[in-house]
Protein backbone atom coordinates (compact mmCIF):
# COMPACT_ATOMS: atom_id res chain seq x y z
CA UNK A 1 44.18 19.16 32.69
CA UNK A 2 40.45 17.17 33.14
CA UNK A 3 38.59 15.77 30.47
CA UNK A 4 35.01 16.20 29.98
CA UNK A 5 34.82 13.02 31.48
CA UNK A 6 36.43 13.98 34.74
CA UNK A 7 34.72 17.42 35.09
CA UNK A 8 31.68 15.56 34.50
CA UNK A 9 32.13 12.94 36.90
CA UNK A 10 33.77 14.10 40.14
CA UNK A 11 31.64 12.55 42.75
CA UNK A 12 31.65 8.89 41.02
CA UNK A 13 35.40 9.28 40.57
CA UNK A 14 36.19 10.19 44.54
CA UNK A 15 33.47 7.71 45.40
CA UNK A 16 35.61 4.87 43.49
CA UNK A 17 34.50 1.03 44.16
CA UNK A 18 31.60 2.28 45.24
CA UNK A 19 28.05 1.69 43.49
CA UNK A 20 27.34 3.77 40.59
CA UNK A 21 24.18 4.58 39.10
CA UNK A 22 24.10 1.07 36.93
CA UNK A 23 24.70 -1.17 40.34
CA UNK A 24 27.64 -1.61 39.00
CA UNK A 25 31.05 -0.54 41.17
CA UNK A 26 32.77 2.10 40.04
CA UNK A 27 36.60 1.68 39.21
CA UNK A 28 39.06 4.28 38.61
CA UNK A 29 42.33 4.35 38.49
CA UNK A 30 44.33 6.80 35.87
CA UNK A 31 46.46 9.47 37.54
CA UNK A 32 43.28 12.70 37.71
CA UNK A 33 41.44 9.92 39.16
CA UNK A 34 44.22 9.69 42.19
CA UNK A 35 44.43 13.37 41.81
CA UNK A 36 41.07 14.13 42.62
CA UNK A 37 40.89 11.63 45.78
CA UNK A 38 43.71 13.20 46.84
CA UNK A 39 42.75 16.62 46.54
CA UNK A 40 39.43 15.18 48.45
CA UNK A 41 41.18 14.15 51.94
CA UNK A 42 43.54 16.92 51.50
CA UNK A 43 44.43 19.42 54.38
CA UNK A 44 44.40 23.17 53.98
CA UNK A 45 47.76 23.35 54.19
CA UNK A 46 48.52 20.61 51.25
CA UNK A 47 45.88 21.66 49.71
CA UNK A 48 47.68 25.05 48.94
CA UNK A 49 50.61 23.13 47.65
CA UNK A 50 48.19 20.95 45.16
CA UNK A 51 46.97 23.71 44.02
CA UNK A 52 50.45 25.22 42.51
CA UNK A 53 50.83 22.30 41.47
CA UNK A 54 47.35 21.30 39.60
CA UNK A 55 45.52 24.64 39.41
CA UNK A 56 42.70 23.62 37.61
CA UNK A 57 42.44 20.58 39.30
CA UNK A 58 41.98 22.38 42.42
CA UNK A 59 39.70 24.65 40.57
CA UNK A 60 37.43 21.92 38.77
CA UNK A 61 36.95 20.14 42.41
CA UNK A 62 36.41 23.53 44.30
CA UNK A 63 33.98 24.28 41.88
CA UNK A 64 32.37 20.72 42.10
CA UNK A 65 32.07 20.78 46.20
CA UNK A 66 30.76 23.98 45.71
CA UNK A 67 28.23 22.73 43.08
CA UNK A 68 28.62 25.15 40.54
C-alpha cells in the first residue's frame, strides 16, 4: 500500500537523484520507491504481472501518468 507521501509524490520519486523543487537532489530508496521505478520502465507484459502482484501500486501510478 502507498502513503500519502508516495501518492503525493510520484514524479519526484521515479525522477530519484534528480533535482527537486529545493535544488536539492532527490533520494529515495525504501521498497514503493523501487516499486514505482520499476513499474515506470516496465513492459506490458510485466507490467500485467506487477499488477497481481501490487494492484494499487499499479493503480496509484496509472492514475498518476494519466494525471488524474
Amino acid at each position: 500500500m502507498l502513503s500519502d507521501y508516495d501518492r503525493k509524490n510520484i514524479g519526484a520519486i521515479i525522477a530519484d537523484g534528480e533535482t527537486g523543487p529545493d535544488m536539492e537532489p532527490v533520494r529515495t530508496s525504501w521498497f514503493n520507491a523501487r516499486l514505482l521505478r520499476l513499474i515506470h520502465h516496465a513492459d506490458a507484459k510485466n507490467l500485467a504481472k506487477l499488477r497481481l502482484a501490487f494492484p494499487d501500486v499499479v493503480q496509484a501510478y496509472q492514475e498518476w501518468k494519466r494525471g488524474d
